[in-house]
Protein backbone atom coordinates (compact mmCIF):
# COMPACT_ATOMS: atom_id res chain seq x y z
CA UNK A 1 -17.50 3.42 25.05
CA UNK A 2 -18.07 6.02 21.91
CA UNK A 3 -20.67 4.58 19.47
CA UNK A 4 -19.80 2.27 16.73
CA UNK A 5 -18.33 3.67 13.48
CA UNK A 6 -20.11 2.57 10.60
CA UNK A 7 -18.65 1.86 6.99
CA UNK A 8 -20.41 3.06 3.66
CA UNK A 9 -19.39 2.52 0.47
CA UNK A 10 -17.99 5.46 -1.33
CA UNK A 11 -20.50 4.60 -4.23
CA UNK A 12 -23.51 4.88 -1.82
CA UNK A 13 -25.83 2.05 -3.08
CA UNK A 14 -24.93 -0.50 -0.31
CA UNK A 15 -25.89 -1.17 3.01
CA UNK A 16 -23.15 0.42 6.02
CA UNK A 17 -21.07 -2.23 7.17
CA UNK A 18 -19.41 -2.83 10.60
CA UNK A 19 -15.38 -2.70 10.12
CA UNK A 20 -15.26 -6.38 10.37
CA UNK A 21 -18.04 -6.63 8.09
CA UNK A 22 -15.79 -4.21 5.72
CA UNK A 23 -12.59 -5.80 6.18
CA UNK A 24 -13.88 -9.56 5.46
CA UNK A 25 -15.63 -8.15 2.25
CA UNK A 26 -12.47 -6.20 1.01
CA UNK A 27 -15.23 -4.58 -1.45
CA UNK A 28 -18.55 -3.12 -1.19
CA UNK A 29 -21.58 -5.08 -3.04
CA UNK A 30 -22.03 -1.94 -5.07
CA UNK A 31 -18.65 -2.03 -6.31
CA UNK A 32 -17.13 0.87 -4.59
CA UNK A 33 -14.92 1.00 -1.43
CA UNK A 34 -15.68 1.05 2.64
CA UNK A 35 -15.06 4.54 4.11
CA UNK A 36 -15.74 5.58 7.88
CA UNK A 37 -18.67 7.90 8.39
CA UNK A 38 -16.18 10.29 9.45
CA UNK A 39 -13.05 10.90 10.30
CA UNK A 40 -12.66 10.81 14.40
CA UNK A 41 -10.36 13.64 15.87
CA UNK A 42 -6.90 13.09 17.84
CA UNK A 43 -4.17 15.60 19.02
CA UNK A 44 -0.80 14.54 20.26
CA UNK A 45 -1.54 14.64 23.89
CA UNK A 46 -3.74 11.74 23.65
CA UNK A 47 -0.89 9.65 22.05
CA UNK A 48 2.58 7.54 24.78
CA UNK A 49 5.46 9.97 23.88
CA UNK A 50 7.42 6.76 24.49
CA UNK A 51 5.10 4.65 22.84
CA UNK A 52 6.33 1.89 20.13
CA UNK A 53 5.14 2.08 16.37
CA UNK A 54 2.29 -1.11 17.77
CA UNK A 55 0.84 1.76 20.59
CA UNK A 56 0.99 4.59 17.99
CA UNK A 57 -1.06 2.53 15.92
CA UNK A 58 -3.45 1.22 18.54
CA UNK A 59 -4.12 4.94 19.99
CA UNK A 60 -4.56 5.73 16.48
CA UNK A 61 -7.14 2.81 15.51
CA UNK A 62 -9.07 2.78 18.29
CA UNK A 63 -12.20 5.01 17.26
CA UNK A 64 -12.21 2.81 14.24
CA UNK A 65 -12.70 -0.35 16.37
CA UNK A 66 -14.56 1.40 18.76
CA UNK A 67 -17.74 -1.15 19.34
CA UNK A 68 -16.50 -3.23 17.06
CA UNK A 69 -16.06 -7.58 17.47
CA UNK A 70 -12.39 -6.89 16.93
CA UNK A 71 -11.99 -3.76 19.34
CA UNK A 72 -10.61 -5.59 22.44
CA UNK A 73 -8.30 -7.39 20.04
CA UNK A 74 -6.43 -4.07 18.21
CA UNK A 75 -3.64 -4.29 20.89
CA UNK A 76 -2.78 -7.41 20.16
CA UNK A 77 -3.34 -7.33 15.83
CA UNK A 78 -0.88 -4.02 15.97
CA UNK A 79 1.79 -5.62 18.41
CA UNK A 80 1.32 -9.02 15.87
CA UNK A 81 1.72 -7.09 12.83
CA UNK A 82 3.97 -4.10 13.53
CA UNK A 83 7.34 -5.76 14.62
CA UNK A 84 9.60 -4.08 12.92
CA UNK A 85 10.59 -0.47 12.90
CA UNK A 86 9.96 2.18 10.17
CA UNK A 87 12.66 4.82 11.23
CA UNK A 88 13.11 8.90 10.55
CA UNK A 89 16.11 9.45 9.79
CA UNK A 90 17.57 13.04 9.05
CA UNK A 91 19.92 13.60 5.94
CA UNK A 92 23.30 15.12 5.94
CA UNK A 93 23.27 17.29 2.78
CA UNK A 94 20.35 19.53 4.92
CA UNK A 95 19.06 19.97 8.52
CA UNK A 96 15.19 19.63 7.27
CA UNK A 97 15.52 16.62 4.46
CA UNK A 98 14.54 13.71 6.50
CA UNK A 99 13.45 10.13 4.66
CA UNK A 100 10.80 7.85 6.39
CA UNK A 101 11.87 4.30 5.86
CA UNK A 102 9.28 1.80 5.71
CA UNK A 103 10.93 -1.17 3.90
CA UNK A 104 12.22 -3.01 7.15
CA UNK A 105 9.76 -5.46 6.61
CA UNK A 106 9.78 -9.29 6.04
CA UNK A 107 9.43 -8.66 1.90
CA UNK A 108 11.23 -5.28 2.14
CA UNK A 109 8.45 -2.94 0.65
CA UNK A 110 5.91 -0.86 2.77
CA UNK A 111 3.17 -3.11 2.52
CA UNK A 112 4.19 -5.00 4.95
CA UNK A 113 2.79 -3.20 7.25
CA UNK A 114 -1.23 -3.21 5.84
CA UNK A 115 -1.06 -6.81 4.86
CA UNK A 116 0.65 -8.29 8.36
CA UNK A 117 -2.27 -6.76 10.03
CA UNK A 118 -4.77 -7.75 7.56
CA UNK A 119 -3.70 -11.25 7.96
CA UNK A 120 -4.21 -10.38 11.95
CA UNK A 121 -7.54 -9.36 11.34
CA UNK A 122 -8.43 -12.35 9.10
CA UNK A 123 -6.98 -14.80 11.26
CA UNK A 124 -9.31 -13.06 14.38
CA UNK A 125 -12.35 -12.69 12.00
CA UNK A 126 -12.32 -16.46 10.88
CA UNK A 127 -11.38 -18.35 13.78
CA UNK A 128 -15.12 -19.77 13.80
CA UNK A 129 -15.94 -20.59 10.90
CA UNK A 130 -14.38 -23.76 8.14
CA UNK A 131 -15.65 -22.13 5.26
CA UNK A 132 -12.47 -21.07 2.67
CA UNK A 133 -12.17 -17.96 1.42
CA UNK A 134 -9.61 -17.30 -1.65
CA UNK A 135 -8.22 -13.36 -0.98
CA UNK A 136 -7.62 -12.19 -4.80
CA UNK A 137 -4.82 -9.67 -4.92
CA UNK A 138 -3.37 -7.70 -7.87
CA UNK A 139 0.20 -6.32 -7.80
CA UNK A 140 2.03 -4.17 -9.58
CA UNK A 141 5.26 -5.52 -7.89
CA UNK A 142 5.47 -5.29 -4.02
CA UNK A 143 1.45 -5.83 -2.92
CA UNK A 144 1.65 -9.33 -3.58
CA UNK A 145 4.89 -10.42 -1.85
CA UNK A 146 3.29 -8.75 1.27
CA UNK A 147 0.15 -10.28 1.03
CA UNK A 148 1.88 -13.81 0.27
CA UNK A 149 4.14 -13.24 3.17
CA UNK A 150 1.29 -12.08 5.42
CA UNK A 151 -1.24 -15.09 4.76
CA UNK A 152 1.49 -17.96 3.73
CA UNK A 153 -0.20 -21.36 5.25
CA UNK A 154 -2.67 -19.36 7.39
CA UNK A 155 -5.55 -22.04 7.32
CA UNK A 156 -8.33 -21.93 5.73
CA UNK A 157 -7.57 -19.27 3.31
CA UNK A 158 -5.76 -19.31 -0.52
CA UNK A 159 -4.14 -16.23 -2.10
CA UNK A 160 -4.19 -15.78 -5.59
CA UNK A 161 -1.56 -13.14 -6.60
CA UNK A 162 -2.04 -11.39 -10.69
CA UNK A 163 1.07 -9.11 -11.61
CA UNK A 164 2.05 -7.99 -15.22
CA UNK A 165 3.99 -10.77 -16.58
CA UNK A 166 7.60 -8.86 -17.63
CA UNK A 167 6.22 -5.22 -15.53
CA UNK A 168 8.15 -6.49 -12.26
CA UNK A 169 11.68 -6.82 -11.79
CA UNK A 170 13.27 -10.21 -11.39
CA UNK A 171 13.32 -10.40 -7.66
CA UNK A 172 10.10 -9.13 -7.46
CA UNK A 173 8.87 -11.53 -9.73
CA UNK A 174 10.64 -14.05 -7.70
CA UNK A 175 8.94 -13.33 -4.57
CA UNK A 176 5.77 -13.50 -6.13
CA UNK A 177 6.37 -17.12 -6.98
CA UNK A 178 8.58 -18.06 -4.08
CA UNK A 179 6.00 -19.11 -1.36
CA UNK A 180 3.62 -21.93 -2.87
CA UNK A 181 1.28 -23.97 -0.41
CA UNK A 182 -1.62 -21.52 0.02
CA UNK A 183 -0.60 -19.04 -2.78
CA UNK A 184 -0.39 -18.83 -6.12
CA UNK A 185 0.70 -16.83 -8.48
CA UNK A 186 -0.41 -15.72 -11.96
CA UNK A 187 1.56 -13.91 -14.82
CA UNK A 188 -0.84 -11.97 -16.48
CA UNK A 189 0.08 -10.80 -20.27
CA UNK A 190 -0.86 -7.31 -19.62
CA UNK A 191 -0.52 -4.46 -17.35
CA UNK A 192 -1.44 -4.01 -13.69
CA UNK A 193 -4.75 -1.86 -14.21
CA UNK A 194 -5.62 -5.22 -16.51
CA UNK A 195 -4.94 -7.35 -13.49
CA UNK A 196 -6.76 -4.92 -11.24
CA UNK A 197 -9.38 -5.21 -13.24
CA UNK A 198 -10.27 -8.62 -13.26
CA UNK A 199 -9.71 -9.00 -9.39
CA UNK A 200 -12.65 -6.13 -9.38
CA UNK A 201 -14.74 -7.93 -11.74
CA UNK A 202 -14.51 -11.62 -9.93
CA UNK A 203 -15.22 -9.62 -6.63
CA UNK A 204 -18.01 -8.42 -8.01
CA UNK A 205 -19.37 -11.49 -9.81
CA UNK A 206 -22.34 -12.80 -7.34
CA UNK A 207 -22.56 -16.58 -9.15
CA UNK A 208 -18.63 -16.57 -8.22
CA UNK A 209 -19.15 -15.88 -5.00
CA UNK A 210 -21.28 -18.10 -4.22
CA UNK A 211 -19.40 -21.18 -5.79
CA UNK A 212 -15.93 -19.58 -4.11
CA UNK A 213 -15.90 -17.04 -1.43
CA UNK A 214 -13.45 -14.41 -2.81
CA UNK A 215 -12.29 -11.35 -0.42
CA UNK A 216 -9.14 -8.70 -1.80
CA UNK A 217 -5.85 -7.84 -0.07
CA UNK A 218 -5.41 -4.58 -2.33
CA UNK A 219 -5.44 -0.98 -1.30
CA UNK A 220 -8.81 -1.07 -1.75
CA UNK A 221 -9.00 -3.39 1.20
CA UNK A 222 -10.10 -0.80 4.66
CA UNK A 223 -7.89 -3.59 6.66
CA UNK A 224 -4.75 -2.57 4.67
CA UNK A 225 -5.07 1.27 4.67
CA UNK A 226 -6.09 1.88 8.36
CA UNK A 227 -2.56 0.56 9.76
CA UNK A 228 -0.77 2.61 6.94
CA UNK A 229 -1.58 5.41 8.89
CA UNK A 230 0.20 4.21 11.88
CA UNK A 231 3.73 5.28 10.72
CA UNK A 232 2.83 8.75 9.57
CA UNK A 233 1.20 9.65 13.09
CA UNK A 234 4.39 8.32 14.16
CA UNK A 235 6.68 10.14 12.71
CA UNK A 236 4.97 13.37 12.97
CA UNK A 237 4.36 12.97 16.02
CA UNK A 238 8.04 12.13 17.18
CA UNK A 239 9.34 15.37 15.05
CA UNK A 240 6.45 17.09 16.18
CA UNK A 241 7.60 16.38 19.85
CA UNK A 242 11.47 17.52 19.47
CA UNK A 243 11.05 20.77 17.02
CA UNK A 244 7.42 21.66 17.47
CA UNK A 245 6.32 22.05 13.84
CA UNK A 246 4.48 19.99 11.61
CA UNK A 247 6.23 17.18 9.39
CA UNK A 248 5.96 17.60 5.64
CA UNK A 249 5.44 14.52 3.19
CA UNK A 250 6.78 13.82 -0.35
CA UNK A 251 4.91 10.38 -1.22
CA UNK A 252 5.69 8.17 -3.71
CA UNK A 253 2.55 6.87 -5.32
CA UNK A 254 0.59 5.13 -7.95
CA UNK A 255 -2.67 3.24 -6.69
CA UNK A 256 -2.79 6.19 -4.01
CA UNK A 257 -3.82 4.23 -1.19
CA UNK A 258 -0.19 5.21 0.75
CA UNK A 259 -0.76 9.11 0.33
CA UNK A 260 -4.35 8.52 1.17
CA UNK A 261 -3.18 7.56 4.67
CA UNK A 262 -0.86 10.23 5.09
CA UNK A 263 -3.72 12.70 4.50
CA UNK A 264 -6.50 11.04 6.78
CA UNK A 265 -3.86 10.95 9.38
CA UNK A 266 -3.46 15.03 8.25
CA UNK A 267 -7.32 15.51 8.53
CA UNK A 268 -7.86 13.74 12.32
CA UNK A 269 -5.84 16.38 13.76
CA UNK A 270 -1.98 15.59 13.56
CA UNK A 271 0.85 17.19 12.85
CA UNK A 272 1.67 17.01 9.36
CA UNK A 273 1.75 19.71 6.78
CA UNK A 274 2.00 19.68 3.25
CA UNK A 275 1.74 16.66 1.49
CA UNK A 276 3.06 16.13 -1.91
CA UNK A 277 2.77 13.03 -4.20
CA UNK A 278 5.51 11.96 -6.22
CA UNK A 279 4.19 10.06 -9.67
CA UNK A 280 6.31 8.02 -12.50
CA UNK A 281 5.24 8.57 -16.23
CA UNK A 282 1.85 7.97 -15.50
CA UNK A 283 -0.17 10.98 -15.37
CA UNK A 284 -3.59 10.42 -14.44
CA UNK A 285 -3.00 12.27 -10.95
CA UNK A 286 -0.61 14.98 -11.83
CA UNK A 287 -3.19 15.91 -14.98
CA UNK A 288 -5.99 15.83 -12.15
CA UNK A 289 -4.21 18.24 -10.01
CA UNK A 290 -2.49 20.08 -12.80
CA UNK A 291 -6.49 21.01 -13.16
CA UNK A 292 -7.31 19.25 -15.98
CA UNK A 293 -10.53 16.09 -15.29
CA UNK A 294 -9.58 13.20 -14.04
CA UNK A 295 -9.47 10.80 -16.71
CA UNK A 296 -7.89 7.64 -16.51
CA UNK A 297 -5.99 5.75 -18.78
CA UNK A 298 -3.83 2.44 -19.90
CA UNK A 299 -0.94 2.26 -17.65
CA UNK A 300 2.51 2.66 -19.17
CA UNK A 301 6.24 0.74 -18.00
CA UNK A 302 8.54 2.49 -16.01
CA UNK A 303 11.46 1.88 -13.34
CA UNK A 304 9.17 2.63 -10.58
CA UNK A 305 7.05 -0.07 -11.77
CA UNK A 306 5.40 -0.73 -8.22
CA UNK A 307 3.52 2.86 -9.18
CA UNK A 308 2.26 1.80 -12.86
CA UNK A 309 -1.08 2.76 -12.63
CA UNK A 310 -3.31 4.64 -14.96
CA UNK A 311 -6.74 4.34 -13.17
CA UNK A 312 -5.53 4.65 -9.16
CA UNK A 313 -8.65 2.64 -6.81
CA UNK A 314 -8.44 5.18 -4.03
CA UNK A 315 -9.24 8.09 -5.91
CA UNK A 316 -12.91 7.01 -4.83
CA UNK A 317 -11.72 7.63 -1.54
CA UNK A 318 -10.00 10.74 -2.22
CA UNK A 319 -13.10 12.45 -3.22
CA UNK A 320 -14.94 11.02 -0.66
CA UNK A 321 -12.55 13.01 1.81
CA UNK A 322 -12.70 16.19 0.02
CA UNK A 323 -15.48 16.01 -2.47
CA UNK A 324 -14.53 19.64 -3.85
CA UNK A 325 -11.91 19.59 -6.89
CA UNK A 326 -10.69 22.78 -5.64
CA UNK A 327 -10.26 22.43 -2.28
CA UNK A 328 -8.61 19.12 -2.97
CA UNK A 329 -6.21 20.76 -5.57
CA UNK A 330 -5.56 23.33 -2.86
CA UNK A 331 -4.20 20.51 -0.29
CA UNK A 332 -2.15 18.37 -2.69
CA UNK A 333 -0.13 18.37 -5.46
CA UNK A 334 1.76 15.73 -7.67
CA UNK A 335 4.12 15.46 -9.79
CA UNK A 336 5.92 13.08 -12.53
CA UNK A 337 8.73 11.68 -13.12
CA UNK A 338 9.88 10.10 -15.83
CA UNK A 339 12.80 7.06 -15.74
CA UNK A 340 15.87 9.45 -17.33
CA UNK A 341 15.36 12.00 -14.10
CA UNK A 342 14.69 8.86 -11.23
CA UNK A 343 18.12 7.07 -13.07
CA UNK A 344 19.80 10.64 -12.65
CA UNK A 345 18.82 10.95 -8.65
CA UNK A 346 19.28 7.31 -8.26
CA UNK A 347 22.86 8.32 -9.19
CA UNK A 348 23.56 11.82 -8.19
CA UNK A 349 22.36 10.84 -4.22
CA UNK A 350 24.21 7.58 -4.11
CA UNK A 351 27.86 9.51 -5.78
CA UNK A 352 27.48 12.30 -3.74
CA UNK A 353 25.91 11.27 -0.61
CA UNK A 354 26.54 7.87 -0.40
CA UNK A 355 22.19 7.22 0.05
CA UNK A 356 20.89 4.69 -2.48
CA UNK A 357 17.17 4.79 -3.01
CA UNK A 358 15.29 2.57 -4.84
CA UNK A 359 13.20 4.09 -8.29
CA UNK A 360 9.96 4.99 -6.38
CA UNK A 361 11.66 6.59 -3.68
CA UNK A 362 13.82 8.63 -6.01
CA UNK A 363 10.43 9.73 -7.31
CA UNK A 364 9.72 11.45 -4.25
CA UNK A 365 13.63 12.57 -3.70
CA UNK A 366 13.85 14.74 -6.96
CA UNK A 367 10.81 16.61 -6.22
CA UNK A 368 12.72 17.50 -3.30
CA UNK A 369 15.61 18.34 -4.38
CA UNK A 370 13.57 20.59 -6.95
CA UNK A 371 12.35 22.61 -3.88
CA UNK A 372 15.59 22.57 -2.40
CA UNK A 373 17.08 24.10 -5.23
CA UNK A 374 14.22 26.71 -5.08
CA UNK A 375 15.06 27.54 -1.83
CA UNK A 376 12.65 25.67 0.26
CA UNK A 377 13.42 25.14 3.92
CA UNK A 378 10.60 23.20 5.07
CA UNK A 379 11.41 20.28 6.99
CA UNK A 380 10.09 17.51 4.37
CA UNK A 381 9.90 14.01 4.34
CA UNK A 382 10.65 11.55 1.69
CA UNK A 383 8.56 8.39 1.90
CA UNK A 384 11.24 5.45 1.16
CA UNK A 385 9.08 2.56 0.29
CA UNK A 386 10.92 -0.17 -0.97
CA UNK A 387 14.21 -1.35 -0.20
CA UNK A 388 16.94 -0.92 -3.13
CA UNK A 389 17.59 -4.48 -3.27
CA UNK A 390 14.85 -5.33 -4.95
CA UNK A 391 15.65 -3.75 -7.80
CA UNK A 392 19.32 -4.24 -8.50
CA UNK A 393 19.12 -4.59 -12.07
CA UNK A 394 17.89 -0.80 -11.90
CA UNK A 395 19.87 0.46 -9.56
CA UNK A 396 23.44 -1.32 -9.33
CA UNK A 397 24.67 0.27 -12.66
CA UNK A 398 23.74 3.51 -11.78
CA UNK A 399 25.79 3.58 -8.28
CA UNK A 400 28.47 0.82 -9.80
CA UNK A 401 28.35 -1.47 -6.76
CA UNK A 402 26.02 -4.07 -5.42
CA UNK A 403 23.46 -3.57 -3.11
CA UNK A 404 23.04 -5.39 0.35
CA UNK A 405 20.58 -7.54 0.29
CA UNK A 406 18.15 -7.77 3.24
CA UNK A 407 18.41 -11.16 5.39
CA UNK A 408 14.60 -11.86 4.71
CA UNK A 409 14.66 -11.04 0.84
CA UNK A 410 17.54 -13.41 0.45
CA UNK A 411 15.92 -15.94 2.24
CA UNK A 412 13.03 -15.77 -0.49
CA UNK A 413 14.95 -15.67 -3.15
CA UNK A 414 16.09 -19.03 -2.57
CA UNK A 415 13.02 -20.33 -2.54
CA UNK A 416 12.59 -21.84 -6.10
CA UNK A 417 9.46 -19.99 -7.60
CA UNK A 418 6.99 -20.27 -10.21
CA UNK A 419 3.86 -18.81 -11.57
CA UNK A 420 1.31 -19.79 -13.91
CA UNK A 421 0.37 -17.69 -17.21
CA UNK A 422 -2.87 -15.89 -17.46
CA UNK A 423 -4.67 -14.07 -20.37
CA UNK A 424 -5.71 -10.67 -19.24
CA UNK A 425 -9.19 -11.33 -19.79
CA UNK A 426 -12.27 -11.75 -16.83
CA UNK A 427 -13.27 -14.41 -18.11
CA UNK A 428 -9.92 -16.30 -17.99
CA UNK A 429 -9.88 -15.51 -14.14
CA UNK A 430 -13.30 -16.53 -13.53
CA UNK A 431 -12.57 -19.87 -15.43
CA UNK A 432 -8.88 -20.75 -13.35
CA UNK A 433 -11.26 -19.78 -9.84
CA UNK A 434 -13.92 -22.10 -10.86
CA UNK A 435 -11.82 -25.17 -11.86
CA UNK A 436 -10.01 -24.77 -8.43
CA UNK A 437 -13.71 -24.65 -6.97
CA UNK A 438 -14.70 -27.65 -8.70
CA UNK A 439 -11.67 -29.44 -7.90
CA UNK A 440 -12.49 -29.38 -4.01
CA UNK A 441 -8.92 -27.95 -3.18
CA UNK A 442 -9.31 -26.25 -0.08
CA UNK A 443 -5.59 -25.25 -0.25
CA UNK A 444 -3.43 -25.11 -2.77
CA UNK A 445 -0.84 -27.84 -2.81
């Protein structure tokens, strides 16, 4: 067996955790974010050519769990969590234009995959103990569906879901409120980095902690972005396999904890190229890698509102993997996109190709078709991370039909739903946590 990994925070003032000990925390004391020591190296021949997504991601994990109290249980957490496929599938309009769908999930958005096997960890990690915990999670529209979905009546623990009250659309905002029992959801009056915030500051409270164990579900949690790199290896790998080069990614993103995945699956060893990040309105990265400092700032309302983010979490983490500015600028670029250009793809791809994407994803497919037009012949892939459906008030006028509906988002949506309003102040989160604590109410009801 290879030693242990151990986990340091990317601030550098805490103790190095175990990855159980990282994945129950969600956060380091010091306020920054769990990181392995290093990165462990793979190659292709050490992954089942005919391998599901579940052994992809269990080949992939296992120096992370290496030594670890969950190691002998990864098998069974990825072929628990990853049930559902995330497919490649090649374009017409061009040989090399490829999209990587990962909304076949139970709340149709990519984060499915991190929080189902979060919620496998979790349920692993605390099958000894009756102590609650109450996972805080803050969402800037598709986060906290997953997480609900993930940890709905899982005993023992409460989720406690913050999104922008009027920043999600309806059946976003719908699944958010849809699942009751163990979760709850709060409408904050404010943006997401206002909700992010105050899910950092009650993780960091100590008195809070000790009155009500609190853990997170975000990106910043390690047991979310270790299984998003499961589908990237996978799909690199399979294209890898039939035409021998390495797969390029466009990726939409906002908090950056979906492109950080693609590129620690980049730096073990596997077969992906370029990587290019695909922004709304909000700047903060494209400024950063445009060269200017990275400075964040108040998030502003778009279409792709799942990416509204001014002050991304993972950037921690992104200078933790390559600490240089240059270097980093060198390996990845982004770009924005503002609504008039993701309404015009929206409808361009849809009229002419008959492919509707949903606002992120168009994000991701203009940059493309930018490169396209400049003559680029790469084979590239455009991350598709949410499923269409979910935001038909967006994208049905713009194609002039309705869009299908997934089997597991209509279920949800009817579910009656409701959620509870919030000031977008600490304090007014700290306040709501500790009436709940000194209520006794082990579970929401």
């Amino acid at each position: 067996m290879s030693e242990a990994l151990r986990y340091p925070s990317t601030r550098g003032a805490s103790p190095a955790a175990t990855l159980s000990e990282a994945i129950a925390a969600g956060i380091a004391p010091d306020g920054g974010l769990y990181v392995p020591e290093y990165l462990p190296k793979l190659s292709p021949e050490h992954f089942d050519p005919n391998g599901t997504l579940a052994d992809t991601a269990t080949t992939l994990l296992a120096p992370f769990f290496a030594g670890d109290t969950l190691e002998s249980e990864l098998p069974a957490i990825c072929a628990e969590a990853l049930t559902f496929h995330t497919p490649l599938r090649e374009l017409p309009q061009h040989p090399k234009t490829l999209v990587l769908e990962l909304f076949h999930g139970p709340t149709a958005a990519f984060k499915d995959v991190g929080a189902r096997f979060l919620a496998a960890c979790m349920r692993r990690l605390r099958k000894n103990t009756t102590q609650p915990l109450t996972i805080l999670v803050a969402t800037s529209g598709d986060t906290g569906a997953a997480v609900g979905a993930a940890f709905h009546r899982q005993p023992g623990i409460d989720v406690v879901i913050l999104y922008p009250d009027g920043r999600v659309s309806p059946r976003q905002a719908h699944q958010l409120g849809c699942f009751g029992d163990n979760v709850r959801a709060l409408r904050v009056e404010g943006r997401f980095d206002d909700c992010q915030r105050m899910v950092k500051a009650a993780l960091n409270d100590t008195a809070l902690q000790r009155q009500l164990p609190l853990s997170s579900a975000n990106s910043i949690s390690l047991g979310r972005l270790l299984p998003q790199m499961s589908y990237y290896a996978h799909a690199s790998l399979a294209w890898w396999r039939q035409h021998h080069e390495p797969l390029n990614l466009i990726v939409p993103t906002g908090n950056l904890g979906n492109a950080l995945a693609a590129l620690w699956v980049r730096s073990m060893g596997l077969p992906i190229g370029e990587i290019r990040l695909a922004c709304n309105a909000n700047a903060t990265l494209p400024d950063f890698f445009a060269g200017h400092d990275y400075t964040p700032r108040h998030a502003v309302a778009t279409l792709a509102n799942a990416m509204d983010v001014g002050a991304p979490s993972n950037f921690e983490r992104l200078l933790w993997t390559i600490p240089n500015a240059a270097e980093l600028r060198s390996q990845l670029q982004a770009h924005s996109v503002d609504d008039r250009t993701i309404c015009s793809t929206i409808a361009l791809h849809a009229h002419e190709h008959g492919e509707v994407f949903c606002p992120h994803t168009a994000t991701a497919m203009h940059l493309l078709d930018q490169m396209r037009a400049a003559g680029d012949t790469l084979p590239w892939a455009v991350v598709a991370t949410a499923h269409p459906a979910k935001f038909e008030s967006v994208v049905e006028p713009l194609i002039g039909q309705p869009v299908e509906v997934p089997m597991a988002l209509t279920a949800m949506l009817q579910r009656p739903a409701s959620a509870e309003p919030m000031a977008a102040e600490d304090g007014a989160l700290r306040q709501w946590l500790l009436n709940r604590a000194t209520q006794g109410v082990a579970v929401f009801s």
